[in-house]
PDB file of N, CA and C in Angstrom:
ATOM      1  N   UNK A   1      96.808 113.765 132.641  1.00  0.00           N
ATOM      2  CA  UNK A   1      96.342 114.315 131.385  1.00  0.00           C
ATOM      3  C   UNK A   1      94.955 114.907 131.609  1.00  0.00           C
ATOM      4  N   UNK A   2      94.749 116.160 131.022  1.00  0.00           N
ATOM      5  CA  UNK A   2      93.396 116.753 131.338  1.00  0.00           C
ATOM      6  C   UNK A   2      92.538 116.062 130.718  1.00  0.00           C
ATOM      7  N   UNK A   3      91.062 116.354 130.878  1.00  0.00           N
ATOM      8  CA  UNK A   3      90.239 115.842 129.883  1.00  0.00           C
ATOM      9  C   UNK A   3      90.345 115.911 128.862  1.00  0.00           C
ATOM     10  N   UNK A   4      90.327 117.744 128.476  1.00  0.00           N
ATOM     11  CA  UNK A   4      89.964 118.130 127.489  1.00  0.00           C
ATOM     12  C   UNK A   4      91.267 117.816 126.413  1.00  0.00           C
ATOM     13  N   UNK A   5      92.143 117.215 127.002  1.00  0.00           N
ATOM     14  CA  UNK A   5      92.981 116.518 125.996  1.00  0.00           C
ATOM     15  C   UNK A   5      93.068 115.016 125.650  1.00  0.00           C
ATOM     16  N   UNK A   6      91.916 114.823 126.837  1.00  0.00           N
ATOM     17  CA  UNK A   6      91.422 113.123 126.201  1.00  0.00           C
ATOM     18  C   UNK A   6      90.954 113.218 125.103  1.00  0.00           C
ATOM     19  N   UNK A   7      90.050 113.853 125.062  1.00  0.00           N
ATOM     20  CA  UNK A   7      88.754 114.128 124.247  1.00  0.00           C
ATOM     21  C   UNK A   7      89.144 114.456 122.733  1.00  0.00           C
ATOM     22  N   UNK A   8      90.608 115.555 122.492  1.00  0.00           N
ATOM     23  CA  UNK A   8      90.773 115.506 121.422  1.00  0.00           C
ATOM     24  C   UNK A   8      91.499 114.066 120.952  1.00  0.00           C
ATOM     25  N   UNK A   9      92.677 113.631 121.969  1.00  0.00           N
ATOM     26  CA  UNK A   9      93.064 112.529 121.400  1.00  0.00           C
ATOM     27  C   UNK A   9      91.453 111.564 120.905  1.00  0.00           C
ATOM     28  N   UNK A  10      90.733 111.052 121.280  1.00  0.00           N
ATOM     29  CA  UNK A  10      89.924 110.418 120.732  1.00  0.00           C
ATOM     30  C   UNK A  10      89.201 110.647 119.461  1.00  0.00           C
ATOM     31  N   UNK A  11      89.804 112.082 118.915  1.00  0.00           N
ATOM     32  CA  UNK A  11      88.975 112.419 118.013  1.00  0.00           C
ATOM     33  C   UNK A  11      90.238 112.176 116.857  1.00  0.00           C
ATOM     34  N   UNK A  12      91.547 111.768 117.202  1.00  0.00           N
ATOM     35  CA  UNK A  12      92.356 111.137 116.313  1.00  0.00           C
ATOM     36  C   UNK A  12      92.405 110.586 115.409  1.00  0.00           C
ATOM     37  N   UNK A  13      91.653 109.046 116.366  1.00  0.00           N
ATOM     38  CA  UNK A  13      91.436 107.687 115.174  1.00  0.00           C
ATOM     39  C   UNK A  13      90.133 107.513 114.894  1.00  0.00           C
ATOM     40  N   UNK A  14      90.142 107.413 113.491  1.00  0.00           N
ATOM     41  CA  UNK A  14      88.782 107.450 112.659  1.00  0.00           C
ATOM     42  C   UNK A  14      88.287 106.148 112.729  1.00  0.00           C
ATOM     43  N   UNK A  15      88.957 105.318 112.381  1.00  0.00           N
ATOM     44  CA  UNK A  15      88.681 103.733 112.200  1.00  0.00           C
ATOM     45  C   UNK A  15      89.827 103.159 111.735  1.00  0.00           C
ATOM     46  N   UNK A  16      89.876 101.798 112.425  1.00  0.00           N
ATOM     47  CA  UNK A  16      90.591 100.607 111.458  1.00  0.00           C
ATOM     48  C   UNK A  16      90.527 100.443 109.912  1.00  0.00           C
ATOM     49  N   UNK A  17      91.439 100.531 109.251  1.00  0.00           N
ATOM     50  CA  UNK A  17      91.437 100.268 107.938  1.00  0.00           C
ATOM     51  C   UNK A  17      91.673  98.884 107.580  1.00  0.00           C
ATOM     52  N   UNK A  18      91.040  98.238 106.781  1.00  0.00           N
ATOM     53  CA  UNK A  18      90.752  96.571 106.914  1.00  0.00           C
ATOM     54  C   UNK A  18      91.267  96.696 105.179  1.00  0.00           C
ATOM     55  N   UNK A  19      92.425  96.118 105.172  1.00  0.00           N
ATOM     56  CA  UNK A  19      92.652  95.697 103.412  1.00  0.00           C
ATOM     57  C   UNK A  19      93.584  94.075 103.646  1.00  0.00           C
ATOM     58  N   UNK A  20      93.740  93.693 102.134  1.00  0.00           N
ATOM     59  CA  UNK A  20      94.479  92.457 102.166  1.00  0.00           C
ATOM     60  C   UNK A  20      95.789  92.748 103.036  1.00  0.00           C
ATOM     61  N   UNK A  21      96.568  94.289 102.705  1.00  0.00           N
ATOM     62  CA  UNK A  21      97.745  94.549 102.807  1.00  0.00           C
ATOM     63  C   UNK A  21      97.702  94.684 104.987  1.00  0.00           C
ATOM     64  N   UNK A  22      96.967  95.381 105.362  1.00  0.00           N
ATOM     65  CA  UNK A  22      96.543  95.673 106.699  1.00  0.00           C
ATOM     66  C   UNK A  22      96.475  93.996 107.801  1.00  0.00           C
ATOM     67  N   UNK A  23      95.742  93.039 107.080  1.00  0.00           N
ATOM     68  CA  UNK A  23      95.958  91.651 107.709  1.00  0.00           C
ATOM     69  C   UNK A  23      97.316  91.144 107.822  1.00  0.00           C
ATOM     70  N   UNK A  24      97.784  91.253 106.573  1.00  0.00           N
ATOM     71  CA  UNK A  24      99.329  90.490 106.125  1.00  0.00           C
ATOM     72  C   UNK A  24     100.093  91.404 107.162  1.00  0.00           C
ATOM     73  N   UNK A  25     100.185  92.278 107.290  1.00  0.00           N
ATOM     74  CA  UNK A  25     101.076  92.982 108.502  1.00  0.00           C
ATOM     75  C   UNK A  25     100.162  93.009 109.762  1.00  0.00           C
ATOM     76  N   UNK A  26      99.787  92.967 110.252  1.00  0.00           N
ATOM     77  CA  UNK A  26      98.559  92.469 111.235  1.00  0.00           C
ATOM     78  C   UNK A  26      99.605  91.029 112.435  1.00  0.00           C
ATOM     79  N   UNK A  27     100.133  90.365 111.292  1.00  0.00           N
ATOM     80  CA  UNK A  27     101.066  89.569 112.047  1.00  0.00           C
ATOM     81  C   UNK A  27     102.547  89.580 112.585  1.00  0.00           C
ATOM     82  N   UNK A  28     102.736  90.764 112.186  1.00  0.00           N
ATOM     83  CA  UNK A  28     104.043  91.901 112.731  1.00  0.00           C
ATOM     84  C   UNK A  28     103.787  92.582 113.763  1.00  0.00           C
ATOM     85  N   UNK A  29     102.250  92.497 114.533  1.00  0.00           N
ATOM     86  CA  UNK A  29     102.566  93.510 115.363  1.00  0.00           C
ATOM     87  C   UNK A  29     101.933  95.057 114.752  1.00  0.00           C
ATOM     88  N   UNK A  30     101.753  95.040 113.687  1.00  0.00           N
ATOM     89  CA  UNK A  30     101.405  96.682 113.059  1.00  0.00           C
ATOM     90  C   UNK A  30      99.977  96.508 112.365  1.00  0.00           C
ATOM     91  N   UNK A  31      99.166  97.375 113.221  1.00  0.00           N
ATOM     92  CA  UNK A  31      98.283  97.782 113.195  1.00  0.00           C
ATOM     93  C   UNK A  31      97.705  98.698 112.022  1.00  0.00           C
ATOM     94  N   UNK A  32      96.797  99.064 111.503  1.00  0.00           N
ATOM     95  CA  UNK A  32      96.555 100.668 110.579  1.00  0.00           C
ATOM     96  C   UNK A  32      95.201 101.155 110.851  1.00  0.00           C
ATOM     97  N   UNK A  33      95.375 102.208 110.682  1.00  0.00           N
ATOM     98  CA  UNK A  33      94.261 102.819 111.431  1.00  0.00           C
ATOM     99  C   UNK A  33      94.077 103.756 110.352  1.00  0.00           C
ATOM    100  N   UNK A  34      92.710 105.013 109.974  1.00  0.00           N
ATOM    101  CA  UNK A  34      92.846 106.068 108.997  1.00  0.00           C
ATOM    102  C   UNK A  34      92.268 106.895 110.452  1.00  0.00           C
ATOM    103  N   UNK A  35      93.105 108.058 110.051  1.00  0.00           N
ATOM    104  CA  UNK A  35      93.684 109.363 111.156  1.00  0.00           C
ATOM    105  C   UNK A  35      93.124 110.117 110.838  1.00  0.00           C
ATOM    106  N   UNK A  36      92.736 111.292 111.391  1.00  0.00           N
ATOM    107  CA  UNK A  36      92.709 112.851 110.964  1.00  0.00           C
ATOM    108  C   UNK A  36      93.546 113.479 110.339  1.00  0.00           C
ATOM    109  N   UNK A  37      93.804 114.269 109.341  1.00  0.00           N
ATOM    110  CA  UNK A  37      94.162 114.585 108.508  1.00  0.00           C
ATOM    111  C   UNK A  37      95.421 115.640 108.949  1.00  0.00           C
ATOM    112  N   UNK A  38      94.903 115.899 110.116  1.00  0.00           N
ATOM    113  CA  UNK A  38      96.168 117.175 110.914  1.00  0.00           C
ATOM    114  C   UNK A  38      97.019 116.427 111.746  1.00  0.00           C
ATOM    115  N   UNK A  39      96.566 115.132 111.899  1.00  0.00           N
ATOM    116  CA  UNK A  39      96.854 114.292 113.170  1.00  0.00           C
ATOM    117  C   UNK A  39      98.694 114.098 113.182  1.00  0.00           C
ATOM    118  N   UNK A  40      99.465 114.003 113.817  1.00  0.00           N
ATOM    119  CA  UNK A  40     100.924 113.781 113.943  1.00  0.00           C
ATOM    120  C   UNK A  40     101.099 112.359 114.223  1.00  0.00           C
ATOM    121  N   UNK A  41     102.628 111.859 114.658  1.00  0.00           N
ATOM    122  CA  UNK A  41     103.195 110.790 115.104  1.00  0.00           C
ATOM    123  C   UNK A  41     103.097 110.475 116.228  1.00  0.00           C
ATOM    124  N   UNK A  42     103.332 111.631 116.643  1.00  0.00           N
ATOM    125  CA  UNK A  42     102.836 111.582 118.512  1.00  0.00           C
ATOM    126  C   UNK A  42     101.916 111.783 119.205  1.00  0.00           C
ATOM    127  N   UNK A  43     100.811 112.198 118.676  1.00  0.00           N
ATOM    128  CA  UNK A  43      99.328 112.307 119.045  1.00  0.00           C
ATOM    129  C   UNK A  43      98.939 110.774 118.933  1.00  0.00           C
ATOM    130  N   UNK A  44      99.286 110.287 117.548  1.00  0.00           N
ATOM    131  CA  UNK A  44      98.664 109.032 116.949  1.00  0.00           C
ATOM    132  C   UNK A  44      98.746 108.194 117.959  1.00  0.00           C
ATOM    133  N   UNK A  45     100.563 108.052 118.675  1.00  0.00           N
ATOM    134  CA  UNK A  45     100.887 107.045 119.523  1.00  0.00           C
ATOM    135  C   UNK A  45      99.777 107.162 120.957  1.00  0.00           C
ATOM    136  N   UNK A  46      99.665 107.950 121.103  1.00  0.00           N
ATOM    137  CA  UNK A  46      99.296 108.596 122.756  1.00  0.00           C
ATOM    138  C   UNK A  46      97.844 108.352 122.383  1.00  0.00           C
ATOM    139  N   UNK A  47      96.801 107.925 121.483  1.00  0.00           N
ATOM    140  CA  UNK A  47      95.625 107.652 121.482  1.00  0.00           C
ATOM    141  C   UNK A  47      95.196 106.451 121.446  1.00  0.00           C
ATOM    142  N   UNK A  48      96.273 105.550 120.795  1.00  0.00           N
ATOM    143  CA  UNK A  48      96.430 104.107 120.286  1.00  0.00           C
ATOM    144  C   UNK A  48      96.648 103.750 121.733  1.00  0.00           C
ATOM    145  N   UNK A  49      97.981 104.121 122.743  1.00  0.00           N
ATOM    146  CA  UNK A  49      97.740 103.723 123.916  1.00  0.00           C
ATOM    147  C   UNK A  49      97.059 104.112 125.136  1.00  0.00           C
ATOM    148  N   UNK A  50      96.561 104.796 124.852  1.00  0.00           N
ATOM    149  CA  UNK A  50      95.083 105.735 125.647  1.00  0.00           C
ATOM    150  C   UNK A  50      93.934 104.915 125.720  1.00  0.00           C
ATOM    151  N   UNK A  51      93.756 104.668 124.696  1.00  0.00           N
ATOM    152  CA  UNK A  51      92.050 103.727 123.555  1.00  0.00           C
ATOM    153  C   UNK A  51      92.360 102.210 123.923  1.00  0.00           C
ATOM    154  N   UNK A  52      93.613 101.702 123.192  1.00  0.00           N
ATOM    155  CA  UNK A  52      93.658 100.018 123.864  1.00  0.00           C
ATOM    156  C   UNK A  52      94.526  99.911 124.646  1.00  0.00           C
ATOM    157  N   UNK A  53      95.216 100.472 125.288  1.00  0.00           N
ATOM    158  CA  UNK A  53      96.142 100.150 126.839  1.00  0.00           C
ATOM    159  C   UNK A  53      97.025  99.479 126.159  1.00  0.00           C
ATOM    160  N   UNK A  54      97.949  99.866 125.168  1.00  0.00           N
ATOM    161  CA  UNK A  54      99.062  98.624 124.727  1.00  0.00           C
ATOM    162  C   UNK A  54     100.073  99.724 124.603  1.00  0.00           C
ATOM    163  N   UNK A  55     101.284  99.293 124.517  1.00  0.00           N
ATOM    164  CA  UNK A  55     102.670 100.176 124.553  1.00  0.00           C
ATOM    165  C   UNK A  55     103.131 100.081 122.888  1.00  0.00           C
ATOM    166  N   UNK A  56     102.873 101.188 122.159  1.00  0.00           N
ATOM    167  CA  UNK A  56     103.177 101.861 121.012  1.00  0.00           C
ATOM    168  C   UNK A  56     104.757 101.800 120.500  1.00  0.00           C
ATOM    169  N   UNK A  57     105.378 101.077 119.842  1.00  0.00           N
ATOM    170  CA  UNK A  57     106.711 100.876 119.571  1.00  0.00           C
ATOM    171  C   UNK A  57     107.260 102.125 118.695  1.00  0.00           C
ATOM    172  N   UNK A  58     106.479 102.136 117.528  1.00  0.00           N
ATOM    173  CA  UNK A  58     107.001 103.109 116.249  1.00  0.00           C
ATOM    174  C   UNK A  58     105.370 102.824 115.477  1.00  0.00           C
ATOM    175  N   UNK A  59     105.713 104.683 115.214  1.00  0.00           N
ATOM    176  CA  UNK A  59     104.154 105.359 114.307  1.00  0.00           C
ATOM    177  C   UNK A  59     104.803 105.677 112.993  1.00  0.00           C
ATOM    178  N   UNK A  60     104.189 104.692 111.792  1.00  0.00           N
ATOM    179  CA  UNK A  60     104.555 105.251 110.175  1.00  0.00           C
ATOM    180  C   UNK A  60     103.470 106.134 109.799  1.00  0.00           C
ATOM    181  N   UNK A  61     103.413 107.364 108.840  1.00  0.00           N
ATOM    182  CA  UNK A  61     102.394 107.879 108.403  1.00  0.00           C
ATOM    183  C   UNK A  61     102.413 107.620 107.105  1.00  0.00           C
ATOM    184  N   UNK A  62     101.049 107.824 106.212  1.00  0.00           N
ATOM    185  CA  UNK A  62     101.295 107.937 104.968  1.00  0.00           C
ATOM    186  C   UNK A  62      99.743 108.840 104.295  1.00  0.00           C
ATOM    187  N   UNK A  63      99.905 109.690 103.721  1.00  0.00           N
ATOM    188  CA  UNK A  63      99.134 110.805 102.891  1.00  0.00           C
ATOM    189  C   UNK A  63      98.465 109.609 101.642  1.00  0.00           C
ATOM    190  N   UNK A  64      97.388 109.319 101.359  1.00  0.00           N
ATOM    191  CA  UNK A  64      96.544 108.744 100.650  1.00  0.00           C
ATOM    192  C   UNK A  64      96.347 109.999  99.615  1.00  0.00           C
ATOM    193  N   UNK A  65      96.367 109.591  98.509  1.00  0.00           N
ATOM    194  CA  UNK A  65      96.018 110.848  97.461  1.00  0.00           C
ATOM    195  C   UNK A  65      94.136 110.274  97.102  1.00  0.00           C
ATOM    196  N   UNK A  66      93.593 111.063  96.620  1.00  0.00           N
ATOM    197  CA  UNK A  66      91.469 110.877  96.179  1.00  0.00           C
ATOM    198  C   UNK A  66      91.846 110.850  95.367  1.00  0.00           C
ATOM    199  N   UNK A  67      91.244 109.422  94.807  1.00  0.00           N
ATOM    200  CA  UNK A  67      90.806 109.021  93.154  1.00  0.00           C
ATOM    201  C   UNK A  67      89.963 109.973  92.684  1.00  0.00           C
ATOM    202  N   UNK A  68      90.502 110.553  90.738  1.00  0.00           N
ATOM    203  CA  UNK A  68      89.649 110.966  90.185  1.00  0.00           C
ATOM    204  C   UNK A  68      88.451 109.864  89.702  1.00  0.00           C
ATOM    205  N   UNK A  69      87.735 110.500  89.264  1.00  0.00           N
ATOM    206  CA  UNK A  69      86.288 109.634  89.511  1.00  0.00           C
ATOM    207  C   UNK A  69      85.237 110.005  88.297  1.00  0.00           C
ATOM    208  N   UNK A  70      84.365 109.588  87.540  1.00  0.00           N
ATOM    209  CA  UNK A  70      83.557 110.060  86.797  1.00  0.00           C
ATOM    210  C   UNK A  70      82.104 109.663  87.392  1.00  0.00           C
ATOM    211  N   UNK A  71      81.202 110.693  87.501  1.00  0.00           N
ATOM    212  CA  UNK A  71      79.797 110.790  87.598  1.00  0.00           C
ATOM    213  C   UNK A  71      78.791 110.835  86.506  1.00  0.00           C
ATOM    214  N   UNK A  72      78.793 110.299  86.195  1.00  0.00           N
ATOM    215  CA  UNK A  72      77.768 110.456  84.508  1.00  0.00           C
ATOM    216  C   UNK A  72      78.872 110.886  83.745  1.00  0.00           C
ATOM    217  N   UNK A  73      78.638 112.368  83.623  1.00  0.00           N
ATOM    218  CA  UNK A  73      79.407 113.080  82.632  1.00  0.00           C
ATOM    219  C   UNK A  73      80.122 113.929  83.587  1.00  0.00           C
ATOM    220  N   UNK A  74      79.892 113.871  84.555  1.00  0.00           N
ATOM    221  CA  UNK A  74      80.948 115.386  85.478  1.00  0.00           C
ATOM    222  C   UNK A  74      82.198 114.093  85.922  1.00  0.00           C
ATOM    223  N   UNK A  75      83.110 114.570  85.930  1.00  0.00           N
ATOM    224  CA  UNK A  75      84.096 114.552  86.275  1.00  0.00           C
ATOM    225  C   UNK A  75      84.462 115.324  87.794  1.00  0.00           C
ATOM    226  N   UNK A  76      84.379 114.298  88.926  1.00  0.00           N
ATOM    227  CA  UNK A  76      84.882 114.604  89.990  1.00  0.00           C
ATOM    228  C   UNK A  76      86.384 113.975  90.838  1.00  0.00           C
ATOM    229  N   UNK A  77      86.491 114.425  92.269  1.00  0.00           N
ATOM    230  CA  UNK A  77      87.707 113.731  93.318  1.00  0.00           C
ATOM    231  C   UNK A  77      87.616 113.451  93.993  1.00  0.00           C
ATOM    232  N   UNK A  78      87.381 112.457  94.502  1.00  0.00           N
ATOM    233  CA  UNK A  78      87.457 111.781  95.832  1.00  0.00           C
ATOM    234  C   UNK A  78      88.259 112.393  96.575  1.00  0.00           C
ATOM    235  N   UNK A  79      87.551 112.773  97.935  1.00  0.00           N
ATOM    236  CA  UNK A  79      88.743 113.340  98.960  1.00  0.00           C
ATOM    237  C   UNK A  79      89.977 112.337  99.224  1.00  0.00           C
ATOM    238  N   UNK A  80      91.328 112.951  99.840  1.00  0.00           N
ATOM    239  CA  UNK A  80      92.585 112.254 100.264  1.00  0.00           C
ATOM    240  C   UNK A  80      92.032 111.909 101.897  1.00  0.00           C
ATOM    241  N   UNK A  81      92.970 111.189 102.112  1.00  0.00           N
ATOM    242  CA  UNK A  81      92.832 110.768 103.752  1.00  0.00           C
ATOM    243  C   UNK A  81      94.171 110.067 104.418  1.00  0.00           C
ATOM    244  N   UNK A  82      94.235 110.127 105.619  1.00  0.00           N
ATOM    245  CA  UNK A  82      95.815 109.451 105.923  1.00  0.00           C
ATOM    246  C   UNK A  82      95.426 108.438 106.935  1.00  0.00           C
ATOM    247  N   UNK A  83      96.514 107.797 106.583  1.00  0.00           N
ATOM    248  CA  UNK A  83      96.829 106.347 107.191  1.00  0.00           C
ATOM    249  C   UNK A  83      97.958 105.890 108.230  1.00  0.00           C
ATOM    250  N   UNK A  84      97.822 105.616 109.257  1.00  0.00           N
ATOM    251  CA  UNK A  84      98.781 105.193 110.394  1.00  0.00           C
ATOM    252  C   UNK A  84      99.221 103.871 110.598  1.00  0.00           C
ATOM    253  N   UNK A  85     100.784 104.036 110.246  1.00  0.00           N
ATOM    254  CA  UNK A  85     100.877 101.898 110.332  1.00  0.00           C
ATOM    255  C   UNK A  85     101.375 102.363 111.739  1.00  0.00           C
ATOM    256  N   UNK A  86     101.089 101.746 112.902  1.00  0.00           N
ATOM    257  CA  UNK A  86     101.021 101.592 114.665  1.00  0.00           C
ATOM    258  C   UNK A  86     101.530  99.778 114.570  1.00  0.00           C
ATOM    259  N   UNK A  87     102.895 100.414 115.102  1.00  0.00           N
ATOM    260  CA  UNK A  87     103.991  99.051 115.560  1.00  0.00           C
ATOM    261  C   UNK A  87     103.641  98.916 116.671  1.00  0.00           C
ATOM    262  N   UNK A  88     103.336  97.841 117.776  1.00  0.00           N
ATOM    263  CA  UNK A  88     103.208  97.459 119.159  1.00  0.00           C
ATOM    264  C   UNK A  88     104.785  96.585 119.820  1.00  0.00           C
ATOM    265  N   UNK A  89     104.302  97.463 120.873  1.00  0.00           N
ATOM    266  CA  UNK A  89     105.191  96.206 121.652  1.00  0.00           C
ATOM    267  C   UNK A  89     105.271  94.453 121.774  1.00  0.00           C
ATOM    268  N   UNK A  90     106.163  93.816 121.497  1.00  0.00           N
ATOM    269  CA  UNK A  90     106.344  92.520 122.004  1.00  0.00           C
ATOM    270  C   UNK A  90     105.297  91.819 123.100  1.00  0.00           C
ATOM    271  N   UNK A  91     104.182  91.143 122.649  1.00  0.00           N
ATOM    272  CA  UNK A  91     102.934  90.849 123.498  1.00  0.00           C
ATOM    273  C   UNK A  91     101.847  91.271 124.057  1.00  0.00           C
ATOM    274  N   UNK A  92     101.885  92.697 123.068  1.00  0.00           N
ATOM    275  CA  UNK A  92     100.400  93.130 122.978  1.00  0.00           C
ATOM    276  C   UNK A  92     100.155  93.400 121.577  1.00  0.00           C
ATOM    277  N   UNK A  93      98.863  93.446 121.877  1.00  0.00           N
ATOM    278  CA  UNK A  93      97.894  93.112 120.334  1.00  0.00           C
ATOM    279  C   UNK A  93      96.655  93.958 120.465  1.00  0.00           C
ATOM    280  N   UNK A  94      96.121  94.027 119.613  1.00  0.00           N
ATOM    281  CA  UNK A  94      94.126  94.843 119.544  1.00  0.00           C
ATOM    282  C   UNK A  94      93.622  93.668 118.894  1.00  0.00           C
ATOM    283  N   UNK A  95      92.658  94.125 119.441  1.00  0.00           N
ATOM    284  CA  UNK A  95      91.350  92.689 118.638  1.00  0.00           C
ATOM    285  C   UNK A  95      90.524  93.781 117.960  1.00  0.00           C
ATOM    286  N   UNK A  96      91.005  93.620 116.818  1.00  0.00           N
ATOM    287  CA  UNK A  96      89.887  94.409 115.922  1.00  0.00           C
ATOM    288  C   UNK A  96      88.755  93.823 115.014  1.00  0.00           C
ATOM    289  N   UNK A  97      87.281  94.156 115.552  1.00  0.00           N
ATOM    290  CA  UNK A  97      86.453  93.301 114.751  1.00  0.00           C
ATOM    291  C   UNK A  97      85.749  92.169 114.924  1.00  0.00           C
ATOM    292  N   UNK A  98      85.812  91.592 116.430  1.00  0.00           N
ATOM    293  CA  UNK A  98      86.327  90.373 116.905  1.00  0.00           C
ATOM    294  C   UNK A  98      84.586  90.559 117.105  1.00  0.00           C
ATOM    295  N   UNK A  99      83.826  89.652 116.077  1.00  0.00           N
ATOM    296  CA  UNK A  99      82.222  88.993 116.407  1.00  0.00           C
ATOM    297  C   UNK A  99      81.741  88.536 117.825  1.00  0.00           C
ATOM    298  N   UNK A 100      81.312  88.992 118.342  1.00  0.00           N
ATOM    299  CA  UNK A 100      80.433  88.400 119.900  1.00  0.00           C
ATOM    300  C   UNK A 100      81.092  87.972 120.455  1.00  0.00           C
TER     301      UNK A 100
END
């Protein structure tokens, strides 16, 4: 793989997304991550095992819609953003978060 296609894969995954729902599946094996917005199924996989060396089973996507929002009196939108549920193989895992 060239560099210059490392480099974009890394520019894939934004961060771990940490919710109640993200832990509770956390013990399945499935991971979530928030993606780039252009990002695919198969980019996603190929960065996840690029970044932590683990073998990628099945990539879910899902399109987040931006809360409308009020500012004083203006009325604004929170931007949208997308979300990657990342299934692993049978005996690998990420340590996400993991204190000292």
């Amino acid at each position: 793989m060239s560099i210059k296609a490392e480099t974009e894969l890394f520019n894939v995954l934004l961060s771990p997304h940490v919710s109640e729902k993200s832990t509770r599946v956390a013990s399945d094996r499935q991971y979530v991550f928030k993606v780039s917005k252009d990002s695919q199924k198969d980019t996603i996989k190929k960065a996840v095992e690029l970044l932590f060396k683990v073998k990628v089973v099945a990539v879910c996507v899902s399109n987040v819609k931006g809360k409308k929002k009020t500012f004083g009196r203006t009325l604004g939108k929170r931007p949208g953003w997308k979300k990657a549920y990342v299934t692993l193989a049978e005996g690998d895992s990420i340590e996400l978060g993991s204190a000292g």
